[in-house]
Each structure stands twice: as C-alpha cells, then as structure tokens.
C-alpha atoms as a PDB file:
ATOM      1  CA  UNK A   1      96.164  83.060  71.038  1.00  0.00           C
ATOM      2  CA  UNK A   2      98.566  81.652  68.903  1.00  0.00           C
ATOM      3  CA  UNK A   3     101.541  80.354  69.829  1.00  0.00           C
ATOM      4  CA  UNK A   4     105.251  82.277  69.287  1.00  0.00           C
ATOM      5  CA  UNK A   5     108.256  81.710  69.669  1.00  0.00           C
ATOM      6  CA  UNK A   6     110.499  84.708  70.796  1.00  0.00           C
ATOM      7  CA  UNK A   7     114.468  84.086  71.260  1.00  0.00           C
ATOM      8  CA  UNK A   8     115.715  85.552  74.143  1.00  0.00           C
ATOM      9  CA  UNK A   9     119.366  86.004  72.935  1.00  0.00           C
ATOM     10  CA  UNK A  10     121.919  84.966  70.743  1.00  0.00           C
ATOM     11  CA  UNK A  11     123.718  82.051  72.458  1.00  0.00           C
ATOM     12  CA  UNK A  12     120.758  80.586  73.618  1.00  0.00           C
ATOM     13  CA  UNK A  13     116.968  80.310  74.954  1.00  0.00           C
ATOM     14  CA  UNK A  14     113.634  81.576  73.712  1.00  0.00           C
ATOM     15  CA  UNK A  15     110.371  82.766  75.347  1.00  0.00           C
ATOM     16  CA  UNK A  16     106.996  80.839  74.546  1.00  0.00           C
ATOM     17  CA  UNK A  17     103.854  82.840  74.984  1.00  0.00           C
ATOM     18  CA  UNK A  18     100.236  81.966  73.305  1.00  0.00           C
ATOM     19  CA  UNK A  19     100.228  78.817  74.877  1.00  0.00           C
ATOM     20  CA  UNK A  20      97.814  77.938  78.193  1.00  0.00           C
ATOM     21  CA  UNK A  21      99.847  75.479  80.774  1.00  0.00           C
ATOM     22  CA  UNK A  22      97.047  74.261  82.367  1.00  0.00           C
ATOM     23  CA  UNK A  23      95.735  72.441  79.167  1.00  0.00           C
ATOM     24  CA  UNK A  24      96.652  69.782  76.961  1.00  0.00           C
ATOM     25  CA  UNK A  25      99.135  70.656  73.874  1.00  0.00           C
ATOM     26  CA  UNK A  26      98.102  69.973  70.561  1.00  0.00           C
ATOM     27  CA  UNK A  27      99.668  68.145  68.276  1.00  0.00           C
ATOM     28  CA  UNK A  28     101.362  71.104  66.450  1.00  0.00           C
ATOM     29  CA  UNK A  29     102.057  72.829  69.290  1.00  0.00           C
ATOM     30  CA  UNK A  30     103.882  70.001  70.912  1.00  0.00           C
ATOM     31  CA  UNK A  31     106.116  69.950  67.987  1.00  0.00           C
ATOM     32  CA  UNK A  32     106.268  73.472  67.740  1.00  0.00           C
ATOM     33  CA  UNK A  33     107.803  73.533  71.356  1.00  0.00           C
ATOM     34  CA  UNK A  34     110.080  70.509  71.220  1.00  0.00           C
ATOM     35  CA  UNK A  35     111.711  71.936  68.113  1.00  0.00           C
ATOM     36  CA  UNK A  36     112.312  75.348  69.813  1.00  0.00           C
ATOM     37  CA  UNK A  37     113.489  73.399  72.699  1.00  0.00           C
ATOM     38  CA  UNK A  38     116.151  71.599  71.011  1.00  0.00           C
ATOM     39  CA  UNK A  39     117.274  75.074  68.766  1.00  0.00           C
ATOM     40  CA  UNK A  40     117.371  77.114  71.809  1.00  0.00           C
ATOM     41  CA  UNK A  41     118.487  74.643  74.537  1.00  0.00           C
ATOM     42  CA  UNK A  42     116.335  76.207  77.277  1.00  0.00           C
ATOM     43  CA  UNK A  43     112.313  77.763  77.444  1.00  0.00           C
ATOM     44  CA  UNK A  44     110.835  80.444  79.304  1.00  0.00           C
ATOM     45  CA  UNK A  45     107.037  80.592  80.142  1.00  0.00           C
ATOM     46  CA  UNK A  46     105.364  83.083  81.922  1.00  0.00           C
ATOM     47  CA  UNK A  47     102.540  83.070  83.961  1.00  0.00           C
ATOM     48  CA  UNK A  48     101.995  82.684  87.859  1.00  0.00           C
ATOM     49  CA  UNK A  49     103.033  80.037  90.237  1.00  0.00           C
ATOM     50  CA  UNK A  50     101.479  76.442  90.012  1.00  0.00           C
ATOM     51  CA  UNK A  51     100.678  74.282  92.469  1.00  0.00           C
ATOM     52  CA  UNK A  52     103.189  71.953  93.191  1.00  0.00           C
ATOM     53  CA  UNK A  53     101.037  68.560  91.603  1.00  0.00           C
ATOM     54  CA  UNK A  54     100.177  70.861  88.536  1.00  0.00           C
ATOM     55  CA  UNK A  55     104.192  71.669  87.977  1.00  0.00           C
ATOM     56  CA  UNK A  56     104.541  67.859  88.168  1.00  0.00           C
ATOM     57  CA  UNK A  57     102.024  67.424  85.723  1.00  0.00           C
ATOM     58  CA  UNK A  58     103.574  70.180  83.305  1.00  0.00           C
ATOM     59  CA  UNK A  59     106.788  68.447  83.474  1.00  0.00           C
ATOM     60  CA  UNK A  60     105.628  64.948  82.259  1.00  0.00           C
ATOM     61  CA  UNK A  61     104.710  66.608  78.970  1.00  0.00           C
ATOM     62  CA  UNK A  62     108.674  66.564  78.411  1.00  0.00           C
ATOM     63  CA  UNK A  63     109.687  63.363  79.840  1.00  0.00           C
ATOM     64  CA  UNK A  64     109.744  61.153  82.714  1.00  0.00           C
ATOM     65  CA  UNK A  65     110.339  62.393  86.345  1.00  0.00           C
ATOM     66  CA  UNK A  66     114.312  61.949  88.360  1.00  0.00           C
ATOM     67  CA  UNK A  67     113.769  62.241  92.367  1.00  0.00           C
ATOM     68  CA  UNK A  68     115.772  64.682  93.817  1.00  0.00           C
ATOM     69  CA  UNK A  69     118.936  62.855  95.529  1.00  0.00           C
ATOM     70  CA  UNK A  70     118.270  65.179  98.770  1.00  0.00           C
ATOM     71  CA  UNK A  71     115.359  63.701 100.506  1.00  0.00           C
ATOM     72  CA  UNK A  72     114.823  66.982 103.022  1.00  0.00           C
ATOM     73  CA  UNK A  73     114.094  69.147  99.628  1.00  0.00           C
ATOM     74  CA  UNK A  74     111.538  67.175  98.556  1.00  0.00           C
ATOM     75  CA  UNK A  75     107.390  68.242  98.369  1.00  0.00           C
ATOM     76  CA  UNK A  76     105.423  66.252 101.092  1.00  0.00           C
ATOM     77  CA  UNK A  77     102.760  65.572  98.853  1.00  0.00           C
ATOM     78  CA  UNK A  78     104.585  65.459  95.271  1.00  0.00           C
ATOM     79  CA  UNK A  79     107.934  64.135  96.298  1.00  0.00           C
ATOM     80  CA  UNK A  80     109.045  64.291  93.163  1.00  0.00           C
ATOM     81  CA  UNK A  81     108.637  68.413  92.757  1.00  0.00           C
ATOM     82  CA  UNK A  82     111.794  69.798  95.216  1.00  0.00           C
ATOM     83  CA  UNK A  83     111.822  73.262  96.850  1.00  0.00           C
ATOM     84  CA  UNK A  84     114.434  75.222  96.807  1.00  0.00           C
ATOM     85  CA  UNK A  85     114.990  77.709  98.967  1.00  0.00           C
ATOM     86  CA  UNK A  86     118.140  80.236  98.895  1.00  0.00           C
ATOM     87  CA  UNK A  87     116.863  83.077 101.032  1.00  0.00           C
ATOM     88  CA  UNK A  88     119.487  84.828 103.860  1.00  0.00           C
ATOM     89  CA  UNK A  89     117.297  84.533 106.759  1.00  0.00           C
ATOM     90  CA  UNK A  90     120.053  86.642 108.785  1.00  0.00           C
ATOM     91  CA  UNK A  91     123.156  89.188 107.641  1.00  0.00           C
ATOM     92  CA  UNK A  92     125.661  86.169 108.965  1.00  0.00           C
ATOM     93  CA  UNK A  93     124.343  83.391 105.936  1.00  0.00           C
ATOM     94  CA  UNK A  94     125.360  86.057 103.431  1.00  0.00           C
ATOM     95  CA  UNK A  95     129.204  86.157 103.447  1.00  0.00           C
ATOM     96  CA  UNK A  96     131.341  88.948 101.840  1.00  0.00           C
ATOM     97  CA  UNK A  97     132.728  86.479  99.189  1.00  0.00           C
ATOM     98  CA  UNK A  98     129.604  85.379  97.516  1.00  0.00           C
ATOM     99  CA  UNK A  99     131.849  82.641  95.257  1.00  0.00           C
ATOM    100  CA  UNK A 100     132.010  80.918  98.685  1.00  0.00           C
ATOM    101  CA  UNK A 101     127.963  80.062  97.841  1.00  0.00           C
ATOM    102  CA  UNK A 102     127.743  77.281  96.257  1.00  0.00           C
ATOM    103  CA  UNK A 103     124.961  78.058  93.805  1.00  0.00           C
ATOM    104  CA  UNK A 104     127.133  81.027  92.302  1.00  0.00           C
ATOM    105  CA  UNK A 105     129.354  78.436  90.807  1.00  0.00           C
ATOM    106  CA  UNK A 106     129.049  77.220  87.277  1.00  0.00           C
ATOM    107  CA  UNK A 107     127.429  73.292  87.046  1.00  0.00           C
ATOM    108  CA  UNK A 108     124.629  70.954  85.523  1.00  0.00           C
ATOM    109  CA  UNK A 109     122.406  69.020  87.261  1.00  0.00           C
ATOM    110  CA  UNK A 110     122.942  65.511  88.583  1.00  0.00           C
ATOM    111  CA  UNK A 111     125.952  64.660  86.762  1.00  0.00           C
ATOM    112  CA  UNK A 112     127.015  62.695  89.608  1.00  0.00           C
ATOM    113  CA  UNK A 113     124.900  59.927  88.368  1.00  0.00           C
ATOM    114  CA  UNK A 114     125.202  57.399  85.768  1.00  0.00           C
ATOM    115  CA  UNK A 115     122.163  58.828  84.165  1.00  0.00           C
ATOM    116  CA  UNK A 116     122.370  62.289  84.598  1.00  0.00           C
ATOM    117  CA  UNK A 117     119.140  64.331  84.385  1.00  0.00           C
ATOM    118  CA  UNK A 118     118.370  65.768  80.833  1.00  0.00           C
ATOM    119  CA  UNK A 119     116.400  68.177  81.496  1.00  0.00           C
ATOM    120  CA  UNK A 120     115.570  70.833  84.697  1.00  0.00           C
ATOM    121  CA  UNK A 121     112.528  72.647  85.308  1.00  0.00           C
ATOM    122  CA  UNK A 122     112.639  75.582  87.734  1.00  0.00           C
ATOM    123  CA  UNK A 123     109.680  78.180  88.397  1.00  0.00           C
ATOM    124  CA  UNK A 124     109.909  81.229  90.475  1.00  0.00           C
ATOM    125  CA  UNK A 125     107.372  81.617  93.754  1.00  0.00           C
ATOM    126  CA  UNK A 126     109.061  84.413  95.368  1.00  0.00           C
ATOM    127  CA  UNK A 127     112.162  86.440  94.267  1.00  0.00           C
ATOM    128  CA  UNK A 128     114.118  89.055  95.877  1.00  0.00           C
ATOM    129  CA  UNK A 129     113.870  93.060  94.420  1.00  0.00           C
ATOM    130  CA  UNK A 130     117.206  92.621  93.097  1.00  0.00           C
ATOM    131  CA  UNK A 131     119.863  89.765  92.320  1.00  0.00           C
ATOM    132  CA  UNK A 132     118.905  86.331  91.899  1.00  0.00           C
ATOM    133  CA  UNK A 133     119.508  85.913  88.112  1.00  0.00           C
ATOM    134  CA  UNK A 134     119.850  82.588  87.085  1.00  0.00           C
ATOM    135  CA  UNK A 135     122.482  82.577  84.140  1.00  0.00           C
ATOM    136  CA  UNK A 136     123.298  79.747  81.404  1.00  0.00           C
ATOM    137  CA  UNK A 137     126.206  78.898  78.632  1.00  0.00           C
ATOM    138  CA  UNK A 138     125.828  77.146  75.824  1.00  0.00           C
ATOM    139  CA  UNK A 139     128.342  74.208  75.814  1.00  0.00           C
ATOM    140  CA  UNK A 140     127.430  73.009  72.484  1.00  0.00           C
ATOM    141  CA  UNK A 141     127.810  76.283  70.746  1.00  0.00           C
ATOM    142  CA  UNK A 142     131.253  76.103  72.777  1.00  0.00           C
ATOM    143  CA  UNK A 143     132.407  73.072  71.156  1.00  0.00           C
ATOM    144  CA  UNK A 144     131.292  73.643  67.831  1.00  0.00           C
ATOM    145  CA  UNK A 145     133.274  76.928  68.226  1.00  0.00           C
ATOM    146  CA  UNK A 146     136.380  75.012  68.908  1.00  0.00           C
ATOM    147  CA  UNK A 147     139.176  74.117  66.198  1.00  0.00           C
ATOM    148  CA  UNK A 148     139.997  70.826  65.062  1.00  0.00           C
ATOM    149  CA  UNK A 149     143.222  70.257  67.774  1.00  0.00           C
ATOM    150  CA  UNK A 150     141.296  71.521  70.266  1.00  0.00           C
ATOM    151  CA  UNK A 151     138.424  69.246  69.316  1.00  0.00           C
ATOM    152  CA  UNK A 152     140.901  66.511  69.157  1.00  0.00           C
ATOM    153  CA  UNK A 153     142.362  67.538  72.444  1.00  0.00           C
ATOM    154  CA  UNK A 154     138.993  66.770  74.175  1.00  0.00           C
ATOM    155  CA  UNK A 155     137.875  64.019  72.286  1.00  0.00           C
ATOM    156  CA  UNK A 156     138.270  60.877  73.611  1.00  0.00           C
ATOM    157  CA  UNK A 157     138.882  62.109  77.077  1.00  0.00           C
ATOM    158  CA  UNK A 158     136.659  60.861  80.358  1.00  0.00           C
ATOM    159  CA  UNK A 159     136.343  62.522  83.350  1.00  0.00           C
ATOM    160  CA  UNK A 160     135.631  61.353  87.023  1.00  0.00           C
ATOM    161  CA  UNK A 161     132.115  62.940  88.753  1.00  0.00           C
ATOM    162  CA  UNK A 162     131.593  62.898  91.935  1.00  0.00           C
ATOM    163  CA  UNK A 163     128.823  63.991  94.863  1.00  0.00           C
ATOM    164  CA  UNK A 164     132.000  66.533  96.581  1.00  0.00           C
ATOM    165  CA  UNK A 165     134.954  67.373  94.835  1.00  0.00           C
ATOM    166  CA  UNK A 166     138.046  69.310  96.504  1.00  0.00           C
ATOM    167  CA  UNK A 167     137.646  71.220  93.189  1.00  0.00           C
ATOM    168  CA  UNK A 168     134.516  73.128  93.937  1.00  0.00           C
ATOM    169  CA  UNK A 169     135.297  75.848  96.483  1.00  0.00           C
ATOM    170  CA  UNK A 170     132.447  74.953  98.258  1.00  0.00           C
ATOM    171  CA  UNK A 171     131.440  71.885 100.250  1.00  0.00           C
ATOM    172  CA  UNK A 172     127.722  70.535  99.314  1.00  0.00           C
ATOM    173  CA  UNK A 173     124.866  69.591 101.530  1.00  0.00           C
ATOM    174  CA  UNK A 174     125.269  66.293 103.798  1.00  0.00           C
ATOM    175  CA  UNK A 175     124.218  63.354 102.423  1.00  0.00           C
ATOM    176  CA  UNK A 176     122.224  60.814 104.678  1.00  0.00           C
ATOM    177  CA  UNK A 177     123.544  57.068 104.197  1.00  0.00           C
ATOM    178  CA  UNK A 178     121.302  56.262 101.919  1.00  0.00           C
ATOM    179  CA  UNK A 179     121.938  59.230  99.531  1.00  0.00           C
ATOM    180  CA  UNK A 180     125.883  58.517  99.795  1.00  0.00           C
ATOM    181  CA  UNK A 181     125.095  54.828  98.369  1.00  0.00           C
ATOM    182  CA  UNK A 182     123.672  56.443  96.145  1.00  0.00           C
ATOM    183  CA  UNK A 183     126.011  58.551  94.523  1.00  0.00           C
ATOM    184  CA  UNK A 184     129.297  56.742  93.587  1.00  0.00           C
ATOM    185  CA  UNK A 185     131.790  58.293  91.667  1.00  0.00           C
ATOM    186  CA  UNK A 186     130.770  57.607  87.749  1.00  0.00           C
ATOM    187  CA  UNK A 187     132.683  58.630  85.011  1.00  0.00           C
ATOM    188  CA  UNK A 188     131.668  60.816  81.781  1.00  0.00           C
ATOM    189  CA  UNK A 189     133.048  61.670  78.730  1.00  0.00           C
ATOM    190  CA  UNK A 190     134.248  65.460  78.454  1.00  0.00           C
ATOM    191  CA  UNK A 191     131.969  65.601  74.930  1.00  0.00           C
ATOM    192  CA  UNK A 192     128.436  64.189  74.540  1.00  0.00           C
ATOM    193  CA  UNK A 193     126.866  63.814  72.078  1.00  0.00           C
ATOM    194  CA  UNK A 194     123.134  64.869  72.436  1.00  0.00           C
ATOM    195  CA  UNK A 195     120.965  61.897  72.368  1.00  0.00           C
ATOM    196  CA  UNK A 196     117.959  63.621  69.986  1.00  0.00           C
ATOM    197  CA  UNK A 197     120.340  65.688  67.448  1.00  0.00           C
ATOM    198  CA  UNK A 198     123.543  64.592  67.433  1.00  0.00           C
ATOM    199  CA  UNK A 199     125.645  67.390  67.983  1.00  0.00           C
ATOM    200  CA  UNK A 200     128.293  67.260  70.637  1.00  0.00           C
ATOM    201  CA  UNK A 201     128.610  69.346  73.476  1.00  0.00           C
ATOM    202  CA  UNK A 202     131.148  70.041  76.080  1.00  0.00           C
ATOM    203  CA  UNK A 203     129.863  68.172  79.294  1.00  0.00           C
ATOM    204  CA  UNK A 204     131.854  69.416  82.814  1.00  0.00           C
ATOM    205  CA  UNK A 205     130.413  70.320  85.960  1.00  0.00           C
ATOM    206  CA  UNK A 206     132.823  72.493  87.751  1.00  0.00           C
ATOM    207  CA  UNK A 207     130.877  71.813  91.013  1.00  0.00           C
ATOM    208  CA  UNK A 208     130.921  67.865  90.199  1.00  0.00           C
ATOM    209  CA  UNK A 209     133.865  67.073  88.086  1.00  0.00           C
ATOM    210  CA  UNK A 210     137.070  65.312  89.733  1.00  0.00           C
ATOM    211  CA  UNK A 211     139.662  65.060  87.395  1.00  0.00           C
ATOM    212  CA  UNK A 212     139.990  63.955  83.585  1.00  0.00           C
ATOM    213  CA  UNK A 213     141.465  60.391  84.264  1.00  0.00           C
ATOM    214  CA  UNK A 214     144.253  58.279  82.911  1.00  0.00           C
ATOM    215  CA  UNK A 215     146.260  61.343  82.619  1.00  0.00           C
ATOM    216  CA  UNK A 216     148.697  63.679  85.058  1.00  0.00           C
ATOM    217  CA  UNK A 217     147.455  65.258  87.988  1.00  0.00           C
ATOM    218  CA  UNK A 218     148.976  68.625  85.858  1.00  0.00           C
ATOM    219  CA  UNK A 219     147.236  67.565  82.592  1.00  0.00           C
ATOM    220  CA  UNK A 220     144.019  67.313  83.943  1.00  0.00           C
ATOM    221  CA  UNK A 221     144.306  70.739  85.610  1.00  0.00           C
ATOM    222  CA  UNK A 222     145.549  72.374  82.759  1.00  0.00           C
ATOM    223  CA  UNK A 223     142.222  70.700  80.113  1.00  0.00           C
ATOM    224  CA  UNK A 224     139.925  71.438  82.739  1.00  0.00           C
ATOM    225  CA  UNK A 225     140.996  75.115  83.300  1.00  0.00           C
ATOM    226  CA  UNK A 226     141.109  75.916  79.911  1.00  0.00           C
ATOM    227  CA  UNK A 227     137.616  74.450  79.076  1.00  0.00           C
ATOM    228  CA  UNK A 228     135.778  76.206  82.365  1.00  0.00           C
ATOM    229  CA  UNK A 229     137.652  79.517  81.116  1.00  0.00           C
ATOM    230  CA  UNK A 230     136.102  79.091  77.254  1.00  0.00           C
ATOM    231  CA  UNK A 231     132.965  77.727  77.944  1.00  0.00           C
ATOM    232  CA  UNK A 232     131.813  80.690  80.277  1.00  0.00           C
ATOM    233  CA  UNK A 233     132.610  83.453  78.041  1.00  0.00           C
ATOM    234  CA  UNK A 234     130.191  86.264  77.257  1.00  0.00           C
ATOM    235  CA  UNK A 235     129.092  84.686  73.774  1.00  0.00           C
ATOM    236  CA  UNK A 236     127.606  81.840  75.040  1.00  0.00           C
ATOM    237  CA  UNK A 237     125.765  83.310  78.181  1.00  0.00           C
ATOM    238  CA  UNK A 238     122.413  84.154  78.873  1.00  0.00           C
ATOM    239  CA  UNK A 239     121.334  86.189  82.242  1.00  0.00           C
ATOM    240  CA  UNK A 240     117.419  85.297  83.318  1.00  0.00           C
ATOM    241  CA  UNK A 241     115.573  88.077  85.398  1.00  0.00           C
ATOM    242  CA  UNK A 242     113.426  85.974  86.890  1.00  0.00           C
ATOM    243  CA  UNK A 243     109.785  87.520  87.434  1.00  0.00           C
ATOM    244  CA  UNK A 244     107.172  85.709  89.447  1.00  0.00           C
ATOM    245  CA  UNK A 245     105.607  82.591  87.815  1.00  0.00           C
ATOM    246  CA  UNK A 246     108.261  81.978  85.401  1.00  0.00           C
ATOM    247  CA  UNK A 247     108.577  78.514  84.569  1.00  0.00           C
ATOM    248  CA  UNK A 248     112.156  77.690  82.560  1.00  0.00           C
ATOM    249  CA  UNK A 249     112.758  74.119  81.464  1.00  0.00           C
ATOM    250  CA  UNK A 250     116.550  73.481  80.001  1.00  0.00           C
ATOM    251  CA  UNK A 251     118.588  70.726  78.610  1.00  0.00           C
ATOM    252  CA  UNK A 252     121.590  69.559  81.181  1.00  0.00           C
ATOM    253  CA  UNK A 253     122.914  68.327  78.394  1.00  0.00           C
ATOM    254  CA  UNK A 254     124.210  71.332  76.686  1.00  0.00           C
ATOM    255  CA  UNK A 255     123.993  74.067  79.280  1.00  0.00           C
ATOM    256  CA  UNK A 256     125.801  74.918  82.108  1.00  0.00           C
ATOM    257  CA  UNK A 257     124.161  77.448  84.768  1.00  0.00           C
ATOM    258  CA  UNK A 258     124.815  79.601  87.722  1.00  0.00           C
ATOM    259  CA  UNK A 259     123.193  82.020  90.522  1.00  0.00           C
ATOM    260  CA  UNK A 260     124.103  85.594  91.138  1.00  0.00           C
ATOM    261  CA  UNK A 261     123.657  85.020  94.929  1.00  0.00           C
ATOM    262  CA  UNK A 262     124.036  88.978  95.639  1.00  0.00           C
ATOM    263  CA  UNK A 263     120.665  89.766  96.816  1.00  0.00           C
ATOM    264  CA  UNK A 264     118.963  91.565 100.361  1.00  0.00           C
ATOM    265  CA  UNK A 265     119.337  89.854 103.239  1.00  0.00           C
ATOM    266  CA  UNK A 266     115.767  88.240 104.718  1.00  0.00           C
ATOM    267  CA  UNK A 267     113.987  88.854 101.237  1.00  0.00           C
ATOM    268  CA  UNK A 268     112.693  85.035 100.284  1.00  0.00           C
ATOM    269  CA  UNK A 269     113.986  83.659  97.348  1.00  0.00           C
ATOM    270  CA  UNK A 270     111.896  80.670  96.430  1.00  0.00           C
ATOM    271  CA  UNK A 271     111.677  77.917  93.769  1.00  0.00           C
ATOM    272  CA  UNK A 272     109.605  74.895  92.880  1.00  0.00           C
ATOM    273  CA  UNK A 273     112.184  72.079  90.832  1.00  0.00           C
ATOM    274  CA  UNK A 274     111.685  68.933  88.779  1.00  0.00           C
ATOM    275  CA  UNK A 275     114.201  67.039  86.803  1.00  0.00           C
ATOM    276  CA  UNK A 276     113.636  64.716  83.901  1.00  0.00           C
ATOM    277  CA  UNK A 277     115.278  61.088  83.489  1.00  0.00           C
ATOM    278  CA  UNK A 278     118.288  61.062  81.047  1.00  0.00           C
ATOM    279  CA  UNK A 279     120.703  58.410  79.050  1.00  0.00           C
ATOM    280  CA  UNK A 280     124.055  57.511  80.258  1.00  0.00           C
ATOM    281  CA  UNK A 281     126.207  60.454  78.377  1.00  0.00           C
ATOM    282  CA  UNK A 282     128.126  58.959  75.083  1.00  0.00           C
END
C-alpha cells in the first residue's frame, strides 16, 4: 500500500494509513511522516492494540523515551509504557459535575518539568460505547491568530508550573516522596517557540500553571483567563472518536488536550501511554 496522508480537520491532525507499524520505515516514508507531523501537530494510526514492548518500540521511531512521574502507572515489564485507566468501576466514581474529573480539564503533558515531554503517544485497548473523546487545540494556530498588542502582551511573560495548583479545580494523584523531589516548581515562558520550526506557540497548562510571575496577583488572573478562553475556541479544536487500536502521537508543544469523561458507568476505558524527551521551552 502506499502511504497517505488524510487531514482530519482544519485546526489540526491528520490520519496515516498505507503504512505497516510492525516494520521498519523507509527512508521516504519517515520523512513523509515527520513532515505531516510537524504540519498537523498530531497523527492518527489505525490498527489493533500492540503489545506493550511493541508500543515502546513504535515510539522510539520519534524520539527518546520520558518515564512516567507516577510510578503505580507504570508497565511491569516495559516501565516506560504507562496504563491508563479511567473506567467508573461503580455509579459513586462518576460524579454529577464531570469538570470535577480531572482529565476533562484542558492541559499538556509534563509541563511540570524543566524538560517537558514533546511528544505523547496514546493507543486505545478498550473504550466505552459512548463518550471518551479525547479532544485537542491548536496553540500555535492560536498565537499566530493573535494581533500584534496581544502578541506583545504575552511576549516576554513567564509563568510558574507546578505538580498541584489551587488553579485546577481538581486535586491530582499523590505523589510518593520520591516523585515530590521530583517535581519542583519550574518556570516557562507563556510562548515557545517550537524547537524544529520555529514558530511560536502559546504554552499554558490550565491543570499545571500557577501564576504568570513578577506581576499582580489580578494581572496574572486577568492574562491567564483571557488566553485559556481564546485558545479553546471551536477553530482550533479537534474531537477524536477513539476506535480500538488507534494509536495517536502529538506534539505537547503546540497542543493542548482534554477528556469528555461522560461515559457508562463499569464500561472499561483503557489506554497504553508513552512520552518522548523534550528541550527546556524557549
């Protein structure tokens, strides 16, 4: 087969089909894919759930591995491959207010860390019959849509990351000792630019970020509001109905993503995970 490359929607994301997993790129087809994958920011390929040292393997084709900070998610035999499971096992772990789970709200991976991951790569083993998308924004195409105060507004500005945040309405998972000394606050700047193309990109976590610092309490509120608020908007969104075997990889760098967490009760909802080393965001 050969391979294509089929966007999935305007603001981002593009489906790759005629192309086997389980072998060795090519030459052209390596290029082929990492061109698509810095156009469309994230990749969709389908096919049926690989074993957990396979989905490792996959994953070095794009870059070097980042443990997962959470030791108790991690493989037994491929600790670097984490499994993520969301399921409701009873009626009581779903609550009425679904933005009270902590998946549902906006956030990139890792930016806790001084070296953020650059990349995620998530395949479906078992999804519910309903719910369960996994949506994205584009937070380069956000910038770039911004006007030149508002560009100036951001740039320049660093903000404070951090493991738990009073921002996010949620409280994460405990941390063991270990994992706490691991995760200091760090700071990042509000724009990065990407590292392999040089376009900038709006880079807050909503789950992670503290504050903007070195300005007012108010200040920060206000930039941080505003720039959740434009980031998210329809344009820039793309919804992913997950289906069995589906293996998405996408760049932290310049997405954002969410979980609609509004699906049955005691139906398994089940992923494999791997993230990729990044740079310290400039």
């Amino acid at each position: 087969m050969t391979l294509q490359i089929s966007p999935l929607c305007d603001a981002l994301g593009a489906e790759i089909s005629g192309l086997d997993l389980s072998r060795p790129m090519t030459a052209d087809e390596n290029r082929l894919v990492q061109e698509a994958y810095l156009e469309h920011h994230l990749l969709c390929f389908r096919g049926t759930p690989l074993n957990a040292a396979d989905f490792a393997a996959v994953a070095r084709r794009f870059g070097e591995p980042q443990m997962q900070l959470l030791r108790q998610t991690r493989h037994d035999q491929v600790p670097e491959v984490s499994m993520l499971n969301s399921t409701y096992a009873k009626a009581e772990d779903k609550p009425d207010d679904l933005r009270l789970m902590r998946l549902s709200g906006w956030h990139t991976d890792d930016s806790y860390f001084e070296k953020p991951a650059m990349a995620t790569l998530l395949q479906s083993i078992e999804i519910p019959d309903s719910g369960g998308q996994t949506s994205f924004c584009n937070t380069q195409a956000a910038y770039e849509d911004l006007n030149a105060a508002e560009k100036q507004r951001l740039d320049g500005l660093y903000a404070a990351h951090r493991y738990d945040t009073p921002r996010a309405p949620v409280r994460p998972k405990m941390r063991s000792g270990a994992e706490e000394r691991e995760t200091p606050e760090v700071v990042h700047p509000l724009v990065r630019t990407h590292e392999d193309t040089g376009r900038k990109a709006i880079y807050f976590n909503p789950n992670r970020t503290d504050r903007v610092i070195d300005v007012s309490h108010q200040d920060s509120e206000d930039v941080l509001e505003w720039i959740h608020a434009h980031m998210t908007r329809p344009q820039y969104r793309y919804d992913h109905e997950w289906r069995i075997g589906d293996l998405l990889i996408w760049d932290n760098r310049c997405l954002v993503h969410a979980v609609n967490m509004d699906f049955p009760v005691g139906q398994t909802r089940l992923h494999q995970r791997m993230l990729l080393r990044g740079q310290r965001p400039v």
